[in-house]
PDB file of N, CA and C in Angstrom:
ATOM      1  N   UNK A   1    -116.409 103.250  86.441  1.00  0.00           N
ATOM      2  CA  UNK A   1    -117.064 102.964  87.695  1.00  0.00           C
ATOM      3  C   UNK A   1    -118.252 103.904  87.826  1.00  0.00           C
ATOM      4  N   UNK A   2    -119.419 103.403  88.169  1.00  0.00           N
ATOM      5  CA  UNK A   2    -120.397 104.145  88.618  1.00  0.00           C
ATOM      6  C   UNK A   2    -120.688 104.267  90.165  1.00  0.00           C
ATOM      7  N   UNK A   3    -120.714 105.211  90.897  1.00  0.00           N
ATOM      8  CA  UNK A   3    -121.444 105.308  91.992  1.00  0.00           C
ATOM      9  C   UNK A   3    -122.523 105.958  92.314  1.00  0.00           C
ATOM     10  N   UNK A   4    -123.262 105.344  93.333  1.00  0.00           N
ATOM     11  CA  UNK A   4    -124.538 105.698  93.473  1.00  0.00           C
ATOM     12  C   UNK A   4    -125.377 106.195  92.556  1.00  0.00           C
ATOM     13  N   UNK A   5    -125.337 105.641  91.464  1.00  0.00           N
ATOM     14  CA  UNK A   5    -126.473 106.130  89.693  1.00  0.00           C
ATOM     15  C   UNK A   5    -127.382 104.920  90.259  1.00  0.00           C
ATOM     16  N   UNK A   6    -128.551 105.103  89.613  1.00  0.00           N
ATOM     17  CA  UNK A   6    -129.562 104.525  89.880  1.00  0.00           C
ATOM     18  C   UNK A   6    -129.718 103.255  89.111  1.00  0.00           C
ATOM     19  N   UNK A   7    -129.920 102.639  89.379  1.00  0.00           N
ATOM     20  CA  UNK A   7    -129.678 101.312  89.126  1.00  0.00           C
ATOM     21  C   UNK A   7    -130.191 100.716  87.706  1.00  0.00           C
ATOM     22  N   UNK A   8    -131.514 101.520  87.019  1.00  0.00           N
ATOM     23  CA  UNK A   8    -131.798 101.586  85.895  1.00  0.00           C
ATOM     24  C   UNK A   8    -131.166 102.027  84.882  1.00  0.00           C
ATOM     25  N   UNK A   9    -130.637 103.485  85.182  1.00  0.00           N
ATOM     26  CA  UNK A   9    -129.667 103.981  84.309  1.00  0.00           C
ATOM     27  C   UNK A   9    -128.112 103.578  84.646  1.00  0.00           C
ATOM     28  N   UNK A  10    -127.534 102.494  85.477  1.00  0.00           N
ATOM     29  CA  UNK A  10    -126.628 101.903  85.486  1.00  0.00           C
ATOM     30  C   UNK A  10    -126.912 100.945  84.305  1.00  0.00           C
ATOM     31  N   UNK A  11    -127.721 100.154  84.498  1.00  0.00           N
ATOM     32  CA  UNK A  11    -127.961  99.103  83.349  1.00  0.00           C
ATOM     33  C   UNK A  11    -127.935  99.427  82.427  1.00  0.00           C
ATOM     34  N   UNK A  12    -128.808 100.646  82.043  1.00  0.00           N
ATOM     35  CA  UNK A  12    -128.364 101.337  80.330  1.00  0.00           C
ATOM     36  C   UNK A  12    -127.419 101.806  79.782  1.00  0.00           C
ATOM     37  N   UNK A  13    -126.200 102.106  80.631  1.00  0.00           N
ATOM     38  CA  UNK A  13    -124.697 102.844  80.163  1.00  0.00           C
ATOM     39  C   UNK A  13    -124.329 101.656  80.457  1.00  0.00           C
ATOM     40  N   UNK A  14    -124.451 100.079  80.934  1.00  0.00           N
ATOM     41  CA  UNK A  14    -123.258  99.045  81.074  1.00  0.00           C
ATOM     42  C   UNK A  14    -123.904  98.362  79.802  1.00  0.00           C
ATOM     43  N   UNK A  15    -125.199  98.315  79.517  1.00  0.00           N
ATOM     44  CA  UNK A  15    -125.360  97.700  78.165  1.00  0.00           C
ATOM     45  C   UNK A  15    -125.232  98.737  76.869  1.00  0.00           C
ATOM     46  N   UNK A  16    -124.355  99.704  76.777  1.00  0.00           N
ATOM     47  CA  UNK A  16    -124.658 100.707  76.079  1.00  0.00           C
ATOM     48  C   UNK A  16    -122.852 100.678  76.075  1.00  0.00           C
ATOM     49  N   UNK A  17    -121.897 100.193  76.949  1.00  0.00           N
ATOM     50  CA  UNK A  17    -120.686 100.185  76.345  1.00  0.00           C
ATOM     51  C   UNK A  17    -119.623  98.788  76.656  1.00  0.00           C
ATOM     52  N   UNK A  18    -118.912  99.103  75.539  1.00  0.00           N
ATOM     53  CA  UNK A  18    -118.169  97.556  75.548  1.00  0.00           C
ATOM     54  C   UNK A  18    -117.061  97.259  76.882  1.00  0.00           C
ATOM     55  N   UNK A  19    -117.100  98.039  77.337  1.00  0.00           N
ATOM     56  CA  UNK A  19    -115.735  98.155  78.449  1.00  0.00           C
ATOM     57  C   UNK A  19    -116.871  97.868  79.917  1.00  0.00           C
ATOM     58  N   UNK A  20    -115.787  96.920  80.533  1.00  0.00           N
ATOM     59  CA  UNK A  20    -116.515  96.752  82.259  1.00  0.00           C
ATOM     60  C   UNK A  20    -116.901  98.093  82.729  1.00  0.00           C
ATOM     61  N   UNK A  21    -118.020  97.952  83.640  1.00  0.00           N
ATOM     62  CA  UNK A  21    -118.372  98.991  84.627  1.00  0.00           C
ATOM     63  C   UNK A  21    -118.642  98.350  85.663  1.00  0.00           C
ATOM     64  N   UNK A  22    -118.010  98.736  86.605  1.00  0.00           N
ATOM     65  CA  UNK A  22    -118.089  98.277  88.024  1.00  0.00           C
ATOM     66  C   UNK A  22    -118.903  99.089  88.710  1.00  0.00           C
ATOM     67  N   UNK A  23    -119.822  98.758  89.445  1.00  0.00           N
ATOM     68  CA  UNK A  23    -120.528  99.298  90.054  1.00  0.00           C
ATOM     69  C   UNK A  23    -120.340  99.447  91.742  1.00  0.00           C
ATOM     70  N   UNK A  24    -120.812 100.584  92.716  1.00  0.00           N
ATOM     71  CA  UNK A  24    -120.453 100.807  93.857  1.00  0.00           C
ATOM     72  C   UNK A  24    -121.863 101.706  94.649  1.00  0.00           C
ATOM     73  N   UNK A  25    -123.241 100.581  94.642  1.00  0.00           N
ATOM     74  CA  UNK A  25    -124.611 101.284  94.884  1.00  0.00           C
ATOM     75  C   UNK A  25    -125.266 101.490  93.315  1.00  0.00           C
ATOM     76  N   UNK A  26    -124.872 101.028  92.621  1.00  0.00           N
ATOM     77  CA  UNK A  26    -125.170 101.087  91.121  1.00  0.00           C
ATOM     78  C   UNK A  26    -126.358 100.210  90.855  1.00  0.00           C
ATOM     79  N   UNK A  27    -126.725  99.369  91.371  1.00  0.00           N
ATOM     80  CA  UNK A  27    -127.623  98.301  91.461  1.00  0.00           C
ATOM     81  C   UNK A  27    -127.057  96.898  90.929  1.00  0.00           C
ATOM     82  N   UNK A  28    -127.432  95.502  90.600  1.00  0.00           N
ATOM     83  CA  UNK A  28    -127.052  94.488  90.144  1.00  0.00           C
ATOM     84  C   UNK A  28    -126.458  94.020  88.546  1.00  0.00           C
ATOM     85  N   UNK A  29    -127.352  95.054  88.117  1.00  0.00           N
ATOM     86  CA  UNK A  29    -127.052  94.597  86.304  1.00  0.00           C
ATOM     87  C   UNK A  29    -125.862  95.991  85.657  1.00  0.00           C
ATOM     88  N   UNK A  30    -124.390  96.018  86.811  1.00  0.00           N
ATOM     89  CA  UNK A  30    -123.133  95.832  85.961  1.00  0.00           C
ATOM     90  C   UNK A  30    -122.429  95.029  85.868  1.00  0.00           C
ATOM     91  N   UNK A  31    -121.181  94.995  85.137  1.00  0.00           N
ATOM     92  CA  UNK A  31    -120.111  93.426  85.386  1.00  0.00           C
ATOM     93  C   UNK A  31    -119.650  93.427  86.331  1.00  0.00           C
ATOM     94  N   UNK A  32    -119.051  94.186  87.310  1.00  0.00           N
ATOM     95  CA  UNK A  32    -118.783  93.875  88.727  1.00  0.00           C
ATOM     96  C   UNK A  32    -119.253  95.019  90.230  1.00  0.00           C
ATOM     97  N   UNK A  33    -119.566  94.442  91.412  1.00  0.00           N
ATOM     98  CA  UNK A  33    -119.723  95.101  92.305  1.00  0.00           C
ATOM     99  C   UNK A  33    -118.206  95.559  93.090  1.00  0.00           C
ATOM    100  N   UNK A  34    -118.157  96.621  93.808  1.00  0.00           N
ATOM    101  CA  UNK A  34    -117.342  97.110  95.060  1.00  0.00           C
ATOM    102  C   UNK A  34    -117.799  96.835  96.277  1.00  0.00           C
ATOM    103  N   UNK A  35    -117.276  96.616  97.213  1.00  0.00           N
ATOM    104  CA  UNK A  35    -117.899  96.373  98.609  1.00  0.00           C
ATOM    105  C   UNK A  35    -117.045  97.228  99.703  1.00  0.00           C
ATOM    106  N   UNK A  36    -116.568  98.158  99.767  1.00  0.00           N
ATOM    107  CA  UNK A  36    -115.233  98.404 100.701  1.00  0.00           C
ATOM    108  C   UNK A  36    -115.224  97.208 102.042  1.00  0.00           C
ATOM    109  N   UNK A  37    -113.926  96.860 101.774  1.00  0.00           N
ATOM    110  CA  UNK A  37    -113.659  96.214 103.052  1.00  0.00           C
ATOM    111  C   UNK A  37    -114.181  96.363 104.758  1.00  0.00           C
ATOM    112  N   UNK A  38    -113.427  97.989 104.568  1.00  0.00           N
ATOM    113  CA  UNK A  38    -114.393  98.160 106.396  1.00  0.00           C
ATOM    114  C   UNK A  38    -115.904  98.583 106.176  1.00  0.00           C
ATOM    115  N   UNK A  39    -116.816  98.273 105.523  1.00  0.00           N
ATOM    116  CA  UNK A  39    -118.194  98.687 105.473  1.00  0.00           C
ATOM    117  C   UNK A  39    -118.228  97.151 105.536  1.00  0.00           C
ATOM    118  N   UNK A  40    -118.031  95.999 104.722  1.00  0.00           N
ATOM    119  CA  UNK A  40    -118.623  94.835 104.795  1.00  0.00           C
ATOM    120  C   UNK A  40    -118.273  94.541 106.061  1.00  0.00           C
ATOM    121  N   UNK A  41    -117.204  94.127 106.784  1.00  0.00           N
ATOM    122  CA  UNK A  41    -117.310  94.181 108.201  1.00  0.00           C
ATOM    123  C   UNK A  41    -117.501  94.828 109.441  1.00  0.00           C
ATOM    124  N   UNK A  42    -117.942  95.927 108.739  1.00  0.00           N
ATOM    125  CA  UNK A  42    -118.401  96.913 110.083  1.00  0.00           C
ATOM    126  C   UNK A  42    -117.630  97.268 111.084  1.00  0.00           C
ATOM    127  N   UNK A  43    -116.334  97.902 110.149  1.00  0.00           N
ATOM    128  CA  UNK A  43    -115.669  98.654 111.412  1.00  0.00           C
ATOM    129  C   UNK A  43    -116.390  99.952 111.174  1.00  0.00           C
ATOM    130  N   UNK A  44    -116.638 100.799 110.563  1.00  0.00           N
ATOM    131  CA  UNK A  44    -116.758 102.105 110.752  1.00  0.00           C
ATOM    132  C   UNK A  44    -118.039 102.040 111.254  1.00  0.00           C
ATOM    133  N   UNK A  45    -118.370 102.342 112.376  1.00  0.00           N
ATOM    134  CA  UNK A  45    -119.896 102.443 112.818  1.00  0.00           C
ATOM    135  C   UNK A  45    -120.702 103.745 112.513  1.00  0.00           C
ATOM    136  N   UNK A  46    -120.161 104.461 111.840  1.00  0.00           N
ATOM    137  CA  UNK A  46    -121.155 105.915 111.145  1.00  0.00           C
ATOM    138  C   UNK A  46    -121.260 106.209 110.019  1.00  0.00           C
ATOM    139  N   UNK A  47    -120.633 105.409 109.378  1.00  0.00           N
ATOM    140  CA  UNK A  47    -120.885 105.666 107.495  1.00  0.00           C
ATOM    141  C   UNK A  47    -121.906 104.487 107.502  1.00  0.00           C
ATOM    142  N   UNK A  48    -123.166 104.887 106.792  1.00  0.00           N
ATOM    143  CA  UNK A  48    -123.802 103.753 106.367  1.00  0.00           C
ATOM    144  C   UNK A  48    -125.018 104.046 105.295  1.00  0.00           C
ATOM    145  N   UNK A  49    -124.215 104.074 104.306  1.00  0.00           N
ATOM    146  CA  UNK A  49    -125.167 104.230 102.892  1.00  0.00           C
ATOM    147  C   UNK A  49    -125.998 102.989 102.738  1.00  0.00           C
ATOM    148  N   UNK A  50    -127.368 103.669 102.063  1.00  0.00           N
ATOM    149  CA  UNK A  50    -127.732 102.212 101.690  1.00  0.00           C
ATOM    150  C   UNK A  50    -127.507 101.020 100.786  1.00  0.00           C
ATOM    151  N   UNK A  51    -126.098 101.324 100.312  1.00  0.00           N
ATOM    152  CA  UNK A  51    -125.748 100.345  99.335  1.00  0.00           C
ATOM    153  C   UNK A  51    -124.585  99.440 100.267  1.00  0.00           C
ATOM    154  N   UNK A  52    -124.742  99.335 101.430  1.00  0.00           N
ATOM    155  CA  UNK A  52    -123.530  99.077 102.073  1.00  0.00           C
ATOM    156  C   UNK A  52    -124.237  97.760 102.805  1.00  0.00           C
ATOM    157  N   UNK A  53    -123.412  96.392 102.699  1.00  0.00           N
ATOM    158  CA  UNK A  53    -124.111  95.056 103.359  1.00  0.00           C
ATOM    159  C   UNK A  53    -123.071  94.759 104.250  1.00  0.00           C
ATOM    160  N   UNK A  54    -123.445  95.249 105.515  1.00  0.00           N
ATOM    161  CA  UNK A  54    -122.609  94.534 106.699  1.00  0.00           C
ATOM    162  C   UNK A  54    -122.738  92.915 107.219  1.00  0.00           C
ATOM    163  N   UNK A  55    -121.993  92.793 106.621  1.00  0.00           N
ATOM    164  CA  UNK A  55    -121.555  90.634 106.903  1.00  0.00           C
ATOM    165  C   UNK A  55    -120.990  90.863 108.216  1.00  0.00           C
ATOM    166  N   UNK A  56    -120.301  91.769 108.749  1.00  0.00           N
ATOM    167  CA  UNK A  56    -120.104  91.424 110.241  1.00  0.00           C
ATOM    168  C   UNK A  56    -120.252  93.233 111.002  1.00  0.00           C
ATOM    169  N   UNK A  57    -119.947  93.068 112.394  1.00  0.00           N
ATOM    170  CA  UNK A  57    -120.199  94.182 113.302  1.00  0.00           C
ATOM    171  C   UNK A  57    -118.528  93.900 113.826  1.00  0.00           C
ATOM    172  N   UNK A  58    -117.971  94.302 113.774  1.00  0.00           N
ATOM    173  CA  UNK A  58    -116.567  94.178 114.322  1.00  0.00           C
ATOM    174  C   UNK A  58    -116.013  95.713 114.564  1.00  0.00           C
ATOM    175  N   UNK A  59    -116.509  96.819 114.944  1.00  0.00           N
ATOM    176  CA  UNK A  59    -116.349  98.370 115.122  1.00  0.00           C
ATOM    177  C   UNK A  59    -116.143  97.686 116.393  1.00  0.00           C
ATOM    178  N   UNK A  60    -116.953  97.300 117.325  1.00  0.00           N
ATOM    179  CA  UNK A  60    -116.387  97.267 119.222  1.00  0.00           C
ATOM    180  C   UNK A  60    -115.735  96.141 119.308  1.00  0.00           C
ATOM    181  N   UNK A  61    -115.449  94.658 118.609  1.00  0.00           N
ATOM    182  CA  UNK A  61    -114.201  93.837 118.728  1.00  0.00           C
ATOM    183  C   UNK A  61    -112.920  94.679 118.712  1.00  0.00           C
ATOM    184  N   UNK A  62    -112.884  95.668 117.769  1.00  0.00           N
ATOM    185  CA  UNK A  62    -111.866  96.218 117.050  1.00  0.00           C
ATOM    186  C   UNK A  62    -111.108  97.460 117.982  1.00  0.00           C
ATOM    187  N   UNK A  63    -112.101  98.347 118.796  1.00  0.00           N
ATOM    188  CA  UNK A  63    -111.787  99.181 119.160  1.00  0.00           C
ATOM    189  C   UNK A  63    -111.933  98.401 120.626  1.00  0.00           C
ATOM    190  N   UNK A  64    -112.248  97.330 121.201  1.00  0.00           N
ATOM    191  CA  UNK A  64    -111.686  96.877 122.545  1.00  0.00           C
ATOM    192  C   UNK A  64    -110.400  96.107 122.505  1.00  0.00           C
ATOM    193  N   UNK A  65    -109.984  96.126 121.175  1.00  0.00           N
ATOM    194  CA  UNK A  65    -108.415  95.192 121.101  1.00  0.00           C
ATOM    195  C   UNK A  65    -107.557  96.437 120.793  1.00  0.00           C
ATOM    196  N   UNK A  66    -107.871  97.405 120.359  1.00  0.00           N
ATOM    197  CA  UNK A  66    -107.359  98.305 120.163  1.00  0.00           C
ATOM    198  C   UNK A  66    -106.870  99.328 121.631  1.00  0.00           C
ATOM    199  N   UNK A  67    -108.087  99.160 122.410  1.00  0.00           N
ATOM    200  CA  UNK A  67    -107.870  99.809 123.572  1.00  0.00           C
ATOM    201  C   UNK A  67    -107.182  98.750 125.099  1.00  0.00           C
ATOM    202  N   UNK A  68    -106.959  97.684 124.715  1.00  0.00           N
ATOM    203  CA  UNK A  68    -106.154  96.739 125.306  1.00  0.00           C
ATOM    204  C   UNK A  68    -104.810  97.172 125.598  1.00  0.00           C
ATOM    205  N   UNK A  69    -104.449  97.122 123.930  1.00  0.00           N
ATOM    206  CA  UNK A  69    -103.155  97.208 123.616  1.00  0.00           C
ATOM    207  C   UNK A  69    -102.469  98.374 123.644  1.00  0.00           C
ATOM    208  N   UNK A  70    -103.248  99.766 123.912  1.00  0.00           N
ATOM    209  CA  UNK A  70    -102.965 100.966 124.320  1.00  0.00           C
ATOM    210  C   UNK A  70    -102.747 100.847 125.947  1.00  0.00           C
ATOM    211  N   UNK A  71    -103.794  99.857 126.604  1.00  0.00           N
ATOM    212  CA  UNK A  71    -103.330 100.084 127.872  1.00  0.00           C
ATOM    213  C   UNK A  71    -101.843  98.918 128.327  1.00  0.00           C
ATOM    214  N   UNK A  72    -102.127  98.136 127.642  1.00  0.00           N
ATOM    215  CA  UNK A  72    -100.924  97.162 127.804  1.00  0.00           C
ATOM    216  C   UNK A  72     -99.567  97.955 127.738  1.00  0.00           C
ATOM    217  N   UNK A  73     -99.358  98.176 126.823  1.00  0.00           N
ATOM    218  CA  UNK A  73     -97.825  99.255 126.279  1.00  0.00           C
ATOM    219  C   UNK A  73     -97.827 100.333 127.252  1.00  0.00           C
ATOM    220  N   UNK A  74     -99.030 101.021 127.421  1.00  0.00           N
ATOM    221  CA  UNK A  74     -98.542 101.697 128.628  1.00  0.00           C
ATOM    222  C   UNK A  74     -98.240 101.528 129.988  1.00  0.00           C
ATOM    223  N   UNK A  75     -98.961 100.135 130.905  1.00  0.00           N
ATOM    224  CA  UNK A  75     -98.405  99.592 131.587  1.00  0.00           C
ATOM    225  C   UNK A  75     -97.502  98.615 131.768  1.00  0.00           C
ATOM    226  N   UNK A  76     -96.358  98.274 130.621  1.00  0.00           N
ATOM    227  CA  UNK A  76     -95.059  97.550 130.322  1.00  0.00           C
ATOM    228  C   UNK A  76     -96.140  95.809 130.159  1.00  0.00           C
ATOM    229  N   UNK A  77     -97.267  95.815 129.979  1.00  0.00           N
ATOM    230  CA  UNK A  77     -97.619  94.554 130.089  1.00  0.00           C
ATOM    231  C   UNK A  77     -97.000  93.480 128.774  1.00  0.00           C
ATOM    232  N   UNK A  78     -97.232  94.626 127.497  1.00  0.00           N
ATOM    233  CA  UNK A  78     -96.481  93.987 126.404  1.00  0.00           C
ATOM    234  C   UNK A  78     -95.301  95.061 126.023  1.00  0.00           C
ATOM    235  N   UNK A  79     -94.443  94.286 125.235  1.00  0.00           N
ATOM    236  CA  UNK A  79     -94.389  93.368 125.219  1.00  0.00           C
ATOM    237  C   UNK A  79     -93.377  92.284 126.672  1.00  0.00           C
ATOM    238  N   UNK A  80     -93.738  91.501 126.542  1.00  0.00           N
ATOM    239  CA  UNK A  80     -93.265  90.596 127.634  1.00  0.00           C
ATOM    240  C   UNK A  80     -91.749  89.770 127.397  1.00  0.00           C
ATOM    241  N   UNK A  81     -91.175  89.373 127.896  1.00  0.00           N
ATOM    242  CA  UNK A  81     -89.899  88.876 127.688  1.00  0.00           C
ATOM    243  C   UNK A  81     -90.452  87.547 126.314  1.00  0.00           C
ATOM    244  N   UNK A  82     -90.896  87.077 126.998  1.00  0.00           N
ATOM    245  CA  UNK A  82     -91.615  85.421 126.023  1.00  0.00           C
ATOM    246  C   UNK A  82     -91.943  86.094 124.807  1.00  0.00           C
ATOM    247  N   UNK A  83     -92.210  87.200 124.636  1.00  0.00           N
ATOM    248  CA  UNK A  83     -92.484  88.008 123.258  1.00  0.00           C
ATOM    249  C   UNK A  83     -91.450  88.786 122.640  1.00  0.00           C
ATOM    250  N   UNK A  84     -90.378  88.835 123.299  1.00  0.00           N
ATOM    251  CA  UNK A  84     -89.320  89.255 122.697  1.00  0.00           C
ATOM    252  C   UNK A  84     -88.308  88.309 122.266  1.00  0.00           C
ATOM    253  N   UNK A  85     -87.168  88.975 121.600  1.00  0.00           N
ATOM    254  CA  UNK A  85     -86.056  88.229 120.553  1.00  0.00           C
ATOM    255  C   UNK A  85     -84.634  88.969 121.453  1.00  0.00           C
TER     256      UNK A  85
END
């Protein structure tokens, strides 16, 4: 795996050996990319390298369902009888 090597000299060590190199900010020409999961959807709202492509913004979906359900449990809202066994 390469990270963050420059994208030229990524290409010259992936054409320079027989084994995959996955790349992570490496540029396009290795055999495979990394994407971390919470960077492509944008939960973490303060890490943001420039090798990082946010397909979605979901940091304040995430942390207003998150803060729901903190207040729910603490006011007995969930779980509810209809939600229990």
């Amino acid at each position: 795996m390469l990270e963050k090597v420059p994208a030229d000299l990524a290409a010259r060590v992936a054409g320079m050996l027989a084994i995959p190199i996955i790349g992570i900010g490496a540029g396009p020409n290795v055999d495979g990319q990394v994407l971390v999961t919470h960077d492509m959807l944008g939960l973490n709202k303060e890490f943001s390298p420039r090798f990082i492509r946010r397909y979605a913004s979901l940091f304040e979906q995430v942390t207003q369902a998150c803060s729901q359900y903190i207040a729910d449990v603490r006011t007995n809202r969930f779980p509810t009888r209809e939600e229990s066994y």
